[in-house]
Structures are given as structure tokens and as C-alpha cells.
Protein backbone atom coordinates (compact mmCIF):
# COMPACT_ATOMS: atom_id res chain seq x y z
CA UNK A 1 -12.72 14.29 11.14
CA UNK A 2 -9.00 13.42 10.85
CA UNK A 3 -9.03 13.74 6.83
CA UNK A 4 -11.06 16.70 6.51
CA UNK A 5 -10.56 18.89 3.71
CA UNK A 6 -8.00 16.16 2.33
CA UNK A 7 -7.81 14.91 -1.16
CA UNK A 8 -6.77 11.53 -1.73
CA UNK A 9 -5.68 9.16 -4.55
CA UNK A 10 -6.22 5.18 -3.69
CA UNK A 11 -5.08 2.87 -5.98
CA UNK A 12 -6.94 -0.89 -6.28
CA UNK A 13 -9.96 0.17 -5.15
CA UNK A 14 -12.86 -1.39 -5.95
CA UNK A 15 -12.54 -3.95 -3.45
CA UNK A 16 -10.86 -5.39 -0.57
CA UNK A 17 -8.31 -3.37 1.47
CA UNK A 18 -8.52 -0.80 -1.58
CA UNK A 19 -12.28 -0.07 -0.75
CA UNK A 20 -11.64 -0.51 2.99
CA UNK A 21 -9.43 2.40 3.25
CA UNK A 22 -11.40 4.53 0.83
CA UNK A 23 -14.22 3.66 3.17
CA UNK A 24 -12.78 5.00 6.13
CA UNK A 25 -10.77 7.80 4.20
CA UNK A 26 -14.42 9.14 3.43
CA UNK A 27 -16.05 8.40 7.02
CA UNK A 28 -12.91 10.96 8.41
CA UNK A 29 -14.04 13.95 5.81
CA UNK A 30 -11.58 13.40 2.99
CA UNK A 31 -12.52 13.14 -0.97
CA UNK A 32 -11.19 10.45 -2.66
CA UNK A 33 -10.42 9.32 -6.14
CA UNK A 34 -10.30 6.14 -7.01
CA UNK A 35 -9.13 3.96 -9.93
CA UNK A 36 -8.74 0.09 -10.23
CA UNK A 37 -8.65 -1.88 -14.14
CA UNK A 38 -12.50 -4.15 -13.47
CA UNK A 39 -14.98 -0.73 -14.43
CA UNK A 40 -17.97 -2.98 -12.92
CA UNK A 41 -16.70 -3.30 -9.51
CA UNK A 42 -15.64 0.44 -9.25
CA UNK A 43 -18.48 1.57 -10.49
CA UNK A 44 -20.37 -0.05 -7.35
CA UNK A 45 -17.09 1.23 -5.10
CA UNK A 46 -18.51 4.79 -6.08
CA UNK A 47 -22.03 3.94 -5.77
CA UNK A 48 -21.20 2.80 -2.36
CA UNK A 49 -18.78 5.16 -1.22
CA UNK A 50 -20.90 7.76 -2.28
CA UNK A 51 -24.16 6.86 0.60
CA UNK A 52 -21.17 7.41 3.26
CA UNK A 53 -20.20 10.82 2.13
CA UNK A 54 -21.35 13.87 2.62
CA UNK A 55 -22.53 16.04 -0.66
CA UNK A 56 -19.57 18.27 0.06
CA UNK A 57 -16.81 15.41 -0.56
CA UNK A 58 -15.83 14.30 -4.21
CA UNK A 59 -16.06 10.68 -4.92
CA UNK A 60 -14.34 10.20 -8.27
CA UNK A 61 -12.80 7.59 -10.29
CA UNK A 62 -11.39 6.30 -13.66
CA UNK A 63 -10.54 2.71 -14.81
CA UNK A 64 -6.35 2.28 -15.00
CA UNK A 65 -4.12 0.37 -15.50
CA UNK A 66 -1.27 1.04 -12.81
CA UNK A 67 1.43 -0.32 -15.06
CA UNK A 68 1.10 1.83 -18.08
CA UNK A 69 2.67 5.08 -17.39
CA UNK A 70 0.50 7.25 -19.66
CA UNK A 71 -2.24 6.17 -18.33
CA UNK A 72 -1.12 7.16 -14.83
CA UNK A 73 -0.06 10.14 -16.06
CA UNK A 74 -3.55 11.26 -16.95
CA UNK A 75 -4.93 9.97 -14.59
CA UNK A 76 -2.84 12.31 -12.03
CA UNK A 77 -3.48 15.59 -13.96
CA UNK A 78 -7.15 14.28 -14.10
CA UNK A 79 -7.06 14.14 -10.05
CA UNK A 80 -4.81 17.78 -9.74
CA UNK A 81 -7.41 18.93 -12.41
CA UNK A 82 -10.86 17.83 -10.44
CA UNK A 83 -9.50 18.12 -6.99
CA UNK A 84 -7.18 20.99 -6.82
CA UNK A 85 -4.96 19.90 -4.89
CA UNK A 86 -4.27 16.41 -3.62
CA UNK A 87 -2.81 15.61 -0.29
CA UNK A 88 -2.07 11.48 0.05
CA UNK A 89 -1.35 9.15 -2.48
CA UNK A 90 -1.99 5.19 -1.52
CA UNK A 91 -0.58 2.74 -3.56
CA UNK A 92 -2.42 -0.28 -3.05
CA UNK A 93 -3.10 -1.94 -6.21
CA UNK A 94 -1.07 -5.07 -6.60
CA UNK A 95 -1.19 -8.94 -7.94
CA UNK A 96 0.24 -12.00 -6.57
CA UNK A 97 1.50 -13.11 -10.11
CA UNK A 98 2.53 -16.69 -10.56
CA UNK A 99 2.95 -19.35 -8.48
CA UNK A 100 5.33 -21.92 -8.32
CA UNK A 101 8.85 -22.42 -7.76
CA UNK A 102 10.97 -20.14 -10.15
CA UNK A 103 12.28 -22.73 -12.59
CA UNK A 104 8.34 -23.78 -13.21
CA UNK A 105 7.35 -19.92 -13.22
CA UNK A 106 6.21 -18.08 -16.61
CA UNK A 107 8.58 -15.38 -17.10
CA UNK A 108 6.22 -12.87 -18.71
CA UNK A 109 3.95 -13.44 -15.96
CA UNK A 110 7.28 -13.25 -13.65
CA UNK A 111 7.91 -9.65 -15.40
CA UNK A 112 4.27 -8.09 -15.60
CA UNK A 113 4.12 -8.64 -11.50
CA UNK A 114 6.91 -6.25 -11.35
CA UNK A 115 5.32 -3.99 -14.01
CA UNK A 116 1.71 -3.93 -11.58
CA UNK A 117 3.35 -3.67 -7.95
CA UNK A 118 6.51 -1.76 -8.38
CA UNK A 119 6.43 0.22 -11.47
CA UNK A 120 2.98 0.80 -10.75
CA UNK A 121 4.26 2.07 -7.78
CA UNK A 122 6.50 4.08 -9.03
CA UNK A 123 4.69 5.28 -12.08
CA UNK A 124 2.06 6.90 -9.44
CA UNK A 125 4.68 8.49 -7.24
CA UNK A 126 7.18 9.92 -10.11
CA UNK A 127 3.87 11.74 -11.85
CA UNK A 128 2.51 12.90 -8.02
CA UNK A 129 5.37 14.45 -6.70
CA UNK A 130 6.22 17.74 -8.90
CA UNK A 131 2.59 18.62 -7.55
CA UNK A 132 3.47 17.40 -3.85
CA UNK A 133 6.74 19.45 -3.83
CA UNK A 134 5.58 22.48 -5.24
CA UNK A 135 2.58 22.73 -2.48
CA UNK A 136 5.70 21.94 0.32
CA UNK A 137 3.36 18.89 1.49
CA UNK A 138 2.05 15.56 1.12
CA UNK A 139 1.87 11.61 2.05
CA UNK A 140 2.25 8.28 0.22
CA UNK A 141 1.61 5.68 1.57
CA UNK A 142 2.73 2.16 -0.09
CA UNK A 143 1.39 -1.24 0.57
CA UNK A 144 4.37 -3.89 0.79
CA UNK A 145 2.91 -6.80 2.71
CA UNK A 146 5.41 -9.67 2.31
CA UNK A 147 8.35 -8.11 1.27
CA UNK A 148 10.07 -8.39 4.71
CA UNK A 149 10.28 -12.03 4.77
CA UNK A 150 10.14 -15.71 2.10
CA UNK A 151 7.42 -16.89 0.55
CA UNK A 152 8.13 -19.97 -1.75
CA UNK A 153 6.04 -20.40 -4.40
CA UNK A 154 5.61 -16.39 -5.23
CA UNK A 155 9.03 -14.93 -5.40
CA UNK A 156 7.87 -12.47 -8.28
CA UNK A 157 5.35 -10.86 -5.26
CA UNK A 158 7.81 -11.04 -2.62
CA UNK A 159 10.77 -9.33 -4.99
CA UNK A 160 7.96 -6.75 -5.30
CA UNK A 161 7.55 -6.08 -2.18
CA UNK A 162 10.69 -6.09 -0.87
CA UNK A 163 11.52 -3.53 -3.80
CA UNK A 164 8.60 -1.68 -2.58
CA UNK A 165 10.11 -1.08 0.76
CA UNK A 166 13.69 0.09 -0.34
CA UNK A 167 12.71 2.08 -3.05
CA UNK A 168 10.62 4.21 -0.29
CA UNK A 169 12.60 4.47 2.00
CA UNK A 170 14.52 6.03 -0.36
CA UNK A 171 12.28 8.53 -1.97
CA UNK A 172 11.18 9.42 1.51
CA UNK A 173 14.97 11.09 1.88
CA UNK A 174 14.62 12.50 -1.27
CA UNK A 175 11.49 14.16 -0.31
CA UNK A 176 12.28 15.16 3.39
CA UNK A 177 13.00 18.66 2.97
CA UNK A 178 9.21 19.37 1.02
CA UNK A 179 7.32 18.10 4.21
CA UNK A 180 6.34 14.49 2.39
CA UNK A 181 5.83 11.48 4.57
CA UNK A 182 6.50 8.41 3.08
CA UNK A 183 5.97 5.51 4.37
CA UNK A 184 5.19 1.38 3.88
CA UNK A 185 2.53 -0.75 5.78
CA UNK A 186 1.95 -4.54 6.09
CA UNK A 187 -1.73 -4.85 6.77
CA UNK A 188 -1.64 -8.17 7.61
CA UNK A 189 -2.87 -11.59 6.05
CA UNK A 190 -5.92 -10.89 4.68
CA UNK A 191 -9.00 -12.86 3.56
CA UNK A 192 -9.38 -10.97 0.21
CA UNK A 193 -9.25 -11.99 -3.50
CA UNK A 194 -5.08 -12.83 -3.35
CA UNK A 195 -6.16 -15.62 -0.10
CA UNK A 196 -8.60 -17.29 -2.64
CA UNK A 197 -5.94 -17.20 -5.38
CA UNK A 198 -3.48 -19.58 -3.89
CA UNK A 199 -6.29 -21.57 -2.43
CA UNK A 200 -7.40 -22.08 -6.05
CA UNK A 201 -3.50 -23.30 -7.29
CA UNK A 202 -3.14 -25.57 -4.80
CA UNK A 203 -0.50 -27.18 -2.32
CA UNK A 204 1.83 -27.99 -5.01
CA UNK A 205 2.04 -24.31 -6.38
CA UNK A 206 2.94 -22.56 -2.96
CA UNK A 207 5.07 -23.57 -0.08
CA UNK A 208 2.92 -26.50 1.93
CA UNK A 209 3.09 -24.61 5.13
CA UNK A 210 2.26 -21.41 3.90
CA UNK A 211 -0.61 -22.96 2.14
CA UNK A 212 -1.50 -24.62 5.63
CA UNK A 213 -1.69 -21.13 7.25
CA UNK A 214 -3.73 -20.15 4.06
CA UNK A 215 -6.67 -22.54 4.88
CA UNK A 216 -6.74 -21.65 8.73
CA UNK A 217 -6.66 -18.11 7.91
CA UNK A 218 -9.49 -18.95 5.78
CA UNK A 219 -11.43 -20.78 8.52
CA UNK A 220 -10.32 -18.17 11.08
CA UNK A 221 -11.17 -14.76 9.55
CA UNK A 222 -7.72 -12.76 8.94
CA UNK A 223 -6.94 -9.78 10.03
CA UNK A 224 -9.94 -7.17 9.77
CA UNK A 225 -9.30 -5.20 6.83
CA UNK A 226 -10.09 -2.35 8.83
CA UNK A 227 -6.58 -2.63 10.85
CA UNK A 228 -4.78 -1.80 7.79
CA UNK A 229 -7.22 0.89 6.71
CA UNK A 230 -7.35 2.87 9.90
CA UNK A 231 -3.44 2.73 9.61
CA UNK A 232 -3.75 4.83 6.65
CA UNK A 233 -6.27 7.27 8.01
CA UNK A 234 -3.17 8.01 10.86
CA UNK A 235 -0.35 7.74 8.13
CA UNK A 236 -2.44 10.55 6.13
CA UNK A 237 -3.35 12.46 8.75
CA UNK A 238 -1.16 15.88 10.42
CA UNK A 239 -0.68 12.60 13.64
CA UNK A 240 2.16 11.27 11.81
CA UNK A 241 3.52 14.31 10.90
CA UNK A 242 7.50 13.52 11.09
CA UNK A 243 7.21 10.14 10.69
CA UNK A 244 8.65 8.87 7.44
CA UNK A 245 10.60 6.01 6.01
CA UNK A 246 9.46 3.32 7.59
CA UNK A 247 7.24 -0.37 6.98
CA UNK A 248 5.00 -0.29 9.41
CA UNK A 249 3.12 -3.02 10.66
CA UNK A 250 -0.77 -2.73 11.24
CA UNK A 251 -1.10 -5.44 13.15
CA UNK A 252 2.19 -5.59 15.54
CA UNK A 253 2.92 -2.12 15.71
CA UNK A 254 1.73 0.76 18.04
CA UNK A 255 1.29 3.29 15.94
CA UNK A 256 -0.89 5.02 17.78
CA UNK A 257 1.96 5.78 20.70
CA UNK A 258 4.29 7.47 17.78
CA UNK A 259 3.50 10.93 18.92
CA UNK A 260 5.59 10.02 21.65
CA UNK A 261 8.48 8.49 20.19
CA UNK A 262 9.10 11.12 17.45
CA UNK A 263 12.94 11.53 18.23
CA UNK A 264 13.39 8.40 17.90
CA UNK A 265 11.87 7.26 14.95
CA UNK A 266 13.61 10.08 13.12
CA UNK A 267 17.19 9.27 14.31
CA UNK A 268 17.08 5.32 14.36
CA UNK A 269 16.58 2.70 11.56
CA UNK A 270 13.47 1.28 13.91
CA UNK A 271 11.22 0.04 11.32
CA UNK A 272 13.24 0.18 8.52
CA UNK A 273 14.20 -2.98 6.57
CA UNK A 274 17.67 -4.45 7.59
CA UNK A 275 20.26 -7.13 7.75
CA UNK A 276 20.10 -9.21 10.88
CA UNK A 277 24.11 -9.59 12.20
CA UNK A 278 25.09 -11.92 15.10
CA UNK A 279 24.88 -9.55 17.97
CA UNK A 280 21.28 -8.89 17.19
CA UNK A 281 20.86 -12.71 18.31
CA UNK A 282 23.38 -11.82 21.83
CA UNK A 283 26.08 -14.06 19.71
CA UNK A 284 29.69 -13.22 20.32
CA UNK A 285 30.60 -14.21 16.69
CA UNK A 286 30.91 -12.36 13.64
């Protein structure tokens, strides 16, 4: 039971990779609340996450809005309040926003992506970590799948992400001294309710090969959801102890070998976002 004892806030769910890692959060011993803005589907998260649990684990949850900052607010005194203390925070809720290239894109929409992924982000993490610095411990873990690379067609979600990734990287020096991993993970392309989105809009609101991939992913499975879940389970547990600042892959990366490699992760930018320069390629230019 590698979450025993553990308290645990998951954001976004009520389904998908949300659920996923609440699922396995809860097989490994820890209580989790929960939150997510669709009440019906969280209350069945509950009601399901509940027959996995044993009678000594809370299962709690409230419907929220990630982007509205008093809202979070309560919602983290709610947690300190029923839980005592908590231990991990994951940030998974997110949107894809709009698609389309940016001169076609709705700038509200544009604007209320960044308001759901990265303020909600934030919002969650600023109101967490008095209570994470005054008990000397903690871990967040942040979702930012996408933000290392283009996607054309969704430049609101991959601005997110890639905002997502910087901005803890950076918190996670500001937090090194209080024993507070922070860290990113890319689960990998999933067949969850963001797949079916750009399915729905369409070759002509995404990039035409990334839509391609989109329909053999679909055909093909994607990655279990479980990969990225169990990644959380080692990023919350005392395993990764030390480890902190990086975007971690679920998929690519061997995560499980870190105990290892300590010393190196700490004094390296190895998985850390970066620019590429010529010598990375073995050119003699630049």
C-alpha cells in the first residue's frame, strides 16, 4: 500500500485519466477528494470509488469550477477541514478549448482555456501550499500533456501546457527547501473525452496529420490510462522522494529506475523543458 495513510486532492475527476488515478490512488490505501464541474458523473465517480475502498479511507467530493478562485479556495479549506491534513495535490482537470487556426479562433474561448488549465492550475497550488509548507511536506503533481511540442489547430491548449511546465518547474524551486515535490507528467495520447472532441470538429479544424493519428489512435486503443495513473501513485509516493522539477513522460520514461539516478536528476536539467542548440544535433555551427 504505497499511498497509505495519504490524503489526496484530484482535480477532473469524474472520468477519464481523472478517475483512473483516483482509482488506483484508492487501490494503494490513500483517501481521496475529488471535484470536477458535471455533479452527475462525480456523483457515480464516488459511488464507484467507494466499492474499491476500504471503510477506513474517505472518498469525498464537491462540484468546482477550477477557474474561479473562490471556489478553489473553499474547496481547499473544505479538504484541510475533512481530511486533516492533505499530502498530494493532482491537477488534472483541463479542456482542449477551440480549434482552429488562431486567426479563425474565438478569443473568449482562446482566454477561458487559459483560465481552466493554467489558472486553474495555479489557483489549486497558490491556496494548497501555506498548508503544504507549514507541515514541511507534500507533492503536486500537474498534468501538461502537449506542451512540449506543436499542435496546429489548438494553440490555446498547447500555450497551456507549455505554461504548465515552466511555471512548475518554477514553484518546485520555490518549494525545495519545505520537502515538496513538484513535478509534470505527459500521460500519453489518450482515448478519452478530448480524442472524441477533435474527432467531432473535423479535419479542417486541427492539423490533417494530427487528425490522421487521431483516428488510428482511435482504432488502436491509446495508451492505457492506467500508465499515466500508476505514474502518479510513484510521483505521490515517499519512491520519488527527491525528485522534483521535471515533465515526465509515462509512456517513454523509466521512472521506475529513478531511485537509482537520484544525483543526477537533482543536478542536471534531464527532463526539464529546453531549447534545442546545434551541438545537441553533433553540428559544428552555432
Amino acid at each position: 500500500m504505497k499511498l497509505e495513510k495519504c490524503n489526496a486532492i484530484i482535480t477532473g475527476a469524474n472520468q477519464g485519466l481523472g478517475l483512473a488515478i483516483a482509482e488506483e490512488f484508492v487501490k494503494e490505501g490513500a483517501s481521496v477528494a475529488i471535484c470536477a464541474r458535471d455533479e452527475k458523473k462525480l456523483a457515480q465517480a464516488v459511488e464507484h470509488l467507494r466499492k474499491i475502498s476500504d471503510p477506513k479511507q474517505k472518498i469525498l467530493s464537491k462540484s468546482l469550477d477550477v477557474s474561479n478562485k473562490e471556489q478553489v479556495r473553499y474547496f481547499i479549506d473544505y479538504c484541510i477541514q475533512s481530511l486533516g491534513t492533505v499530502n498530494v495535490l493532482v491537477n488534472n482537470a483541463g479542456i482542449y478549448g477551440p480549434k482552429g487556426y488562431v486567426e479563425n479562433v474565438d478569443s473568449s474561448e482562446w482566454k477561458k482555456t487559459f483560465e481552466i488549465n493554467l489558472y486553474g492550475t495555479f489557483y489549486m497550488c497558490k491556496y494548497i501550499m501555506s498548508h503544504m509548507k507549514k507541515n514541511n511536506m507534500g507533492k503536486i503533481i500537474n498534468v501538461a500533456g502537449g506542451g512540449s511540442g506543436a499542435l496546429p489547430g489548438l494553440s490555446a491548449y498547447v500555450s497551456t501546457k507549455g505554461a504548465i511546465i515552466r511555471f512548475t518547474e518554477t514553484i518546485a524551486e520555490e518549494c525545495k527547501e519545505y520537502n515538496i515535490g513538484i513535478n509534470c507528467i505527459t500521460p500519453g495520447a489518450l482515448n478519452t473525452r478530448l480524442l472524441d472532441e477533435v474527432l467531432a470538429a473535423g479535419p479542417e479544424s486541427v492539423d490533417k496529420k494530427f487528425y490522421e493519428r487521431c483516428i488510428q489512435q482511435k482504432k488502436e486503443g491509446g495508451v492505457p490510462l492506467r500508465k499515466g495513473a500508476l505514474l502518479c501513485v510513484y510521483l505521490a509516493s515517499s519512491e520519488s522522494d527527491g525528485v522534483t522539477g521535471k515533465v515526465l513522460s509515462a509512456v517513454w520514461d523509466p521512472w521506475n529506475e529513478f531511485k537509482n539516478h537520484i544525483n543526477d536528476l537533482q543536478n542536471t536539467d534531464i527532463y526539464t523543458l529546453r531549447r534545442v542548440v546545434p551541438k545537441d544535433k553533433n553540428m559544428g555551427w552555432g
